[in-house]
Protein backbone atom coordinates (compact mmCIF):
# COMPACT_ATOMS: atom_id res chain seq x y z
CA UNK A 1 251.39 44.56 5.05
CA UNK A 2 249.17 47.38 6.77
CA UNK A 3 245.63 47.43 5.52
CA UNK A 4 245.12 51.08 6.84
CA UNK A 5 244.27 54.03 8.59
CA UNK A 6 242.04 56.31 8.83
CA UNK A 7 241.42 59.96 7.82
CA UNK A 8 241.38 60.77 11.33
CA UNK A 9 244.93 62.77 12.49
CA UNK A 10 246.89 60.75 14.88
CA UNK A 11 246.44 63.43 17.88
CA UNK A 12 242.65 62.28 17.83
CA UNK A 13 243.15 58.15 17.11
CA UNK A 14 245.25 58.19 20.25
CA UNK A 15 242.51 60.12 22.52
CA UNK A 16 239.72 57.73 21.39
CA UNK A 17 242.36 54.71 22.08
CA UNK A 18 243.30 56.33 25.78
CA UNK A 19 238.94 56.03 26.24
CA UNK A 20 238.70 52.80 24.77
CA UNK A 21 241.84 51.65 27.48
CA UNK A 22 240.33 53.62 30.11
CA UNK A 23 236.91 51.70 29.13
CA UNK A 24 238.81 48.63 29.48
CA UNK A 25 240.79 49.11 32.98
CA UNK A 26 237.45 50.43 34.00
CA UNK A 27 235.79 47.21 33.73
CA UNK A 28 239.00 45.08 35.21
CA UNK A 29 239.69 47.33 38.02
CA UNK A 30 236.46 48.90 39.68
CA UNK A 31 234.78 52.29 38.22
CA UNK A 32 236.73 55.40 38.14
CA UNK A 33 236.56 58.28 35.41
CA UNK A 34 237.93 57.23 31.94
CA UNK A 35 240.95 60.13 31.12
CA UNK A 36 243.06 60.32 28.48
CA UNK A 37 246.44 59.84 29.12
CA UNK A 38 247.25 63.51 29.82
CA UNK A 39 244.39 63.59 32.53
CA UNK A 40 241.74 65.39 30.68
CA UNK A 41 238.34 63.36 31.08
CA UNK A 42 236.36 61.68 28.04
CA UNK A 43 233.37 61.01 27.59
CA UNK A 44 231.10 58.51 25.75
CA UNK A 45 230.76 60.86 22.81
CA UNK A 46 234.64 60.71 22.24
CA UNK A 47 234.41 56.72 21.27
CA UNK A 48 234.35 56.78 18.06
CA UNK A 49 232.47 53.12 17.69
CA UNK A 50 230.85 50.73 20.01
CA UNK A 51 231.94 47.97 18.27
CA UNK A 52 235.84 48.18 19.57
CA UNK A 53 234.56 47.82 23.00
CA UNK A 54 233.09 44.55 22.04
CA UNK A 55 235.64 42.74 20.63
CA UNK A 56 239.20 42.17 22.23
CA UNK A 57 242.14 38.87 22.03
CA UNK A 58 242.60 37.46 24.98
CA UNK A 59 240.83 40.12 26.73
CA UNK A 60 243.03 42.43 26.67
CA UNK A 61 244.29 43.21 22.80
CA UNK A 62 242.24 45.76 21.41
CA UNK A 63 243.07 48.54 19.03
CA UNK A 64 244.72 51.75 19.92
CA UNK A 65 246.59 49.98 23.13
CA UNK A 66 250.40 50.78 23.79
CA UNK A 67 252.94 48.31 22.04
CA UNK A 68 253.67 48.04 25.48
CA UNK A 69 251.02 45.85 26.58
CA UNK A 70 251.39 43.35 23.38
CA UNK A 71 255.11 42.82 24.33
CA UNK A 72 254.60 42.30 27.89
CA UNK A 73 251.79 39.72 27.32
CA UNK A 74 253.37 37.96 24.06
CA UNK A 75 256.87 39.31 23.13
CA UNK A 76 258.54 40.04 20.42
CA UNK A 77 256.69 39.77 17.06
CA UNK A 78 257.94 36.69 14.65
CA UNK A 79 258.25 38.54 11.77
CA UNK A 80 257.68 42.92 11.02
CA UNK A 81 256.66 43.78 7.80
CA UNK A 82 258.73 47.14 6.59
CA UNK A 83 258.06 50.35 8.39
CA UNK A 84 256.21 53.03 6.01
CA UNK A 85 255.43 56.72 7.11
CA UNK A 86 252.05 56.99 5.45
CA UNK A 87 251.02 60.61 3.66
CA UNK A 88 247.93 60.65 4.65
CA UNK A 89 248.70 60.93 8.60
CA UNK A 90 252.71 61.24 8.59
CA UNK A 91 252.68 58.19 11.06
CA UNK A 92 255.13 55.46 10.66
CA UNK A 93 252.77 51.94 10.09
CA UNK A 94 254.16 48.32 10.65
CA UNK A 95 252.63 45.33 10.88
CA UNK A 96 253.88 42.74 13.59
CA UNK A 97 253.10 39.08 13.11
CA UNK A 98 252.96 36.50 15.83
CA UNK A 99 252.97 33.30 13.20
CA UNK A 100 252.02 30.90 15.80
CA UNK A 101 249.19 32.25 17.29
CA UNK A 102 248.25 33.59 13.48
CA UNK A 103 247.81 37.14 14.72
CA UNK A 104 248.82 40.05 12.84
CA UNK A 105 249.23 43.34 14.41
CA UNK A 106 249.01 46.52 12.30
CA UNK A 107 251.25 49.05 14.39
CA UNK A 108 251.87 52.89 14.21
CA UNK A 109 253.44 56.00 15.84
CA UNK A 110 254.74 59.17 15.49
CA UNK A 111 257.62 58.79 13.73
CA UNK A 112 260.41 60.90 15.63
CA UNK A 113 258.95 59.18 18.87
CA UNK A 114 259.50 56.18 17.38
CA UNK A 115 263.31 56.69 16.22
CA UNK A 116 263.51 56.83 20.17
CA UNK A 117 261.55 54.01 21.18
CA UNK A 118 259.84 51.37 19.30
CA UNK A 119 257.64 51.17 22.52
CA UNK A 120 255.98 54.77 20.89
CA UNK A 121 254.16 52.38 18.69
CA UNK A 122 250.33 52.03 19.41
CA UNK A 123 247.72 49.23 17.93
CA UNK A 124 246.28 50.06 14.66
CA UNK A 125 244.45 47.25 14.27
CA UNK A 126 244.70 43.64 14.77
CA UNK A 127 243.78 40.33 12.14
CA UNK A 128 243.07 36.79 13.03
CA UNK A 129 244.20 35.09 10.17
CA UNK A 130 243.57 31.79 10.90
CA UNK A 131 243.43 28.92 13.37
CA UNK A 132 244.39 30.10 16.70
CA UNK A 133 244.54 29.52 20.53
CA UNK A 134 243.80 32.93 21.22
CA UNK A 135 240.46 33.52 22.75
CA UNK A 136 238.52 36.01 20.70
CA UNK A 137 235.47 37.26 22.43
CA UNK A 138 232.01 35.90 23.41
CA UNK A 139 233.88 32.77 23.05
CA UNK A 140 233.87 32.96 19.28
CA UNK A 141 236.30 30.45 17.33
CA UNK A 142 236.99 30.05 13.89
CA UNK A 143 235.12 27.53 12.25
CA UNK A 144 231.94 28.86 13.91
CA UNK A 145 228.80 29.43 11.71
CA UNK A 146 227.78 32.31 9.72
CA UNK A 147 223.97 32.59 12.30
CA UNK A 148 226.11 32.60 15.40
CA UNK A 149 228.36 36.02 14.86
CA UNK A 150 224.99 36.90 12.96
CA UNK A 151 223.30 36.23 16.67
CA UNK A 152 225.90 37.49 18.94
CA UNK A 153 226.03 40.67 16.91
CA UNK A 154 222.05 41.75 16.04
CA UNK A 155 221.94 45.37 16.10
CA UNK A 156 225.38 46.44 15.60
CA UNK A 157 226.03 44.86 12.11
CA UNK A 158 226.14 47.22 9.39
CA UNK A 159 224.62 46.04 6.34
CA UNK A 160 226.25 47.85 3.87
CA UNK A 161 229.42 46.55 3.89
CA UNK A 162 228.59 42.99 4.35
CA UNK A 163 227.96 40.47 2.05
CA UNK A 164 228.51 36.17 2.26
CA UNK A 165 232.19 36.41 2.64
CA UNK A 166 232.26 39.18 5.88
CA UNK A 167 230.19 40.14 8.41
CA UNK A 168 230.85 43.71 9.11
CA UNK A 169 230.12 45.79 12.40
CA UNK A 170 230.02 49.39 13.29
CA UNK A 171 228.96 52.57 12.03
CA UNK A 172 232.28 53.86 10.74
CA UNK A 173 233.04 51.55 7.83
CA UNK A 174 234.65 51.70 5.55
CA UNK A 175 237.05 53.29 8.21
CA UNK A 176 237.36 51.60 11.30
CA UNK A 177 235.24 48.40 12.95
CA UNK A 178 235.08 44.98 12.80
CA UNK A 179 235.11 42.60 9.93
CA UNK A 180 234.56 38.88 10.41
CA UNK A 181 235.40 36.52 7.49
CA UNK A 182 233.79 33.66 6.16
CA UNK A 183 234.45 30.73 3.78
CA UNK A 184 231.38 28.44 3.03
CA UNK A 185 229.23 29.98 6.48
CA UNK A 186 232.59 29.30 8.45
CA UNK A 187 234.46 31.85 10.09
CA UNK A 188 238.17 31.62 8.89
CA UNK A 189 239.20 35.36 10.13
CA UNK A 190 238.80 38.87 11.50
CA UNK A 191 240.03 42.43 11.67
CA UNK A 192 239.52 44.85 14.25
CA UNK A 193 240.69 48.40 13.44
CA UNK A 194 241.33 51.13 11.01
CA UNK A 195 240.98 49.90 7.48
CA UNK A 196 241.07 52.45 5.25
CA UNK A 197 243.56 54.92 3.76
């Protein structure tokens, strides 16, 4: 089941996800200009949030990246949840589950571009749902205490939408960010994305 969106239109979710690839690519292959994927340049001011640049799967699985990538690196999903065109946006949303690594994807796309190709779809947002050999980053694993994401993260948590059971992060909740979940002080989950509809 998708968890959200946000209010943002589609046009401008996919040029803050082309700067948060270009970000990404930057890092991996040497420093060139960040552009969107029509050419135009970005800037810093375009990112939304600093807090998707800090948290990816595997290094490489971060929101608003091409379908693509996700079924290059880990094929087709287990399971898809029923694709909805949401009002708010007039995107088609899915949700893509990869049961063994206990990974959900939250997927969506303009819907006539995805009649033609699934491969339209971008990443909406992505949950850790439990135990998993994925490597999230700064080497964080569930089970890890509360104080360490509390640590790792100084400065970028936002206060007012966390509370003992999630640690959020970012300056755009309740819209997009991070959320880390806890059980007891132990992590037990996350979601990186848009969250809100």
């Amino acid at each position: 089941m998708h968890t959200g969106g946000s209010n943002t239109p589609l046009k401008n979710k996919l040029k803050i996800g082309s700067f948060i690839m270009a970000l990404f690519l930057m890092s991996l292959a040497g420093c060139q200009q960040p552009q969107t994927d029509n050419g135009d340049s970005v800037t810093v001011s375009d990112v939304v949030d600093s807090a998707f640049l800090q948290d990816t799967i595997d290094g490489w699985l971060t929101p608003y990246i091409s379908i693509r990538k996700v079924i290059e690196c880990w094929g087709n999903p287990d399971s898809l949840s029923e694709a909805v065109v949401l009002e708010f946006d007039g995107a088609l949303h899915q949700s893509w589950f990869y049961q063994k690594k206990n990974v959900r994807i939250d997927v969506y796309g303009d819907s006539a571009e995805v009649a033609k190709s699934r491969l339209a779809l971008s990443v909406d947002g992505i949950a850790v749902t439990g135990p998993t050999d994925c490597q999230m980053s700064h080497s964080i694993s569930i089970g890890d205490d509360r104080e360490r994401l509390e640590q790792q993260y100084h400065g970028v948590i936002n206060a007012e939408y966390s509370n003992d059971q999630q640690l959020s992060l970012g300056n755009q909740m309740p819209y997009w960010g991070v959320i880390y979940f806890f059980e007891e002080g132990k992590l037990v989950g996350m979601y990186n994305g848009s969250m809100a509809e």
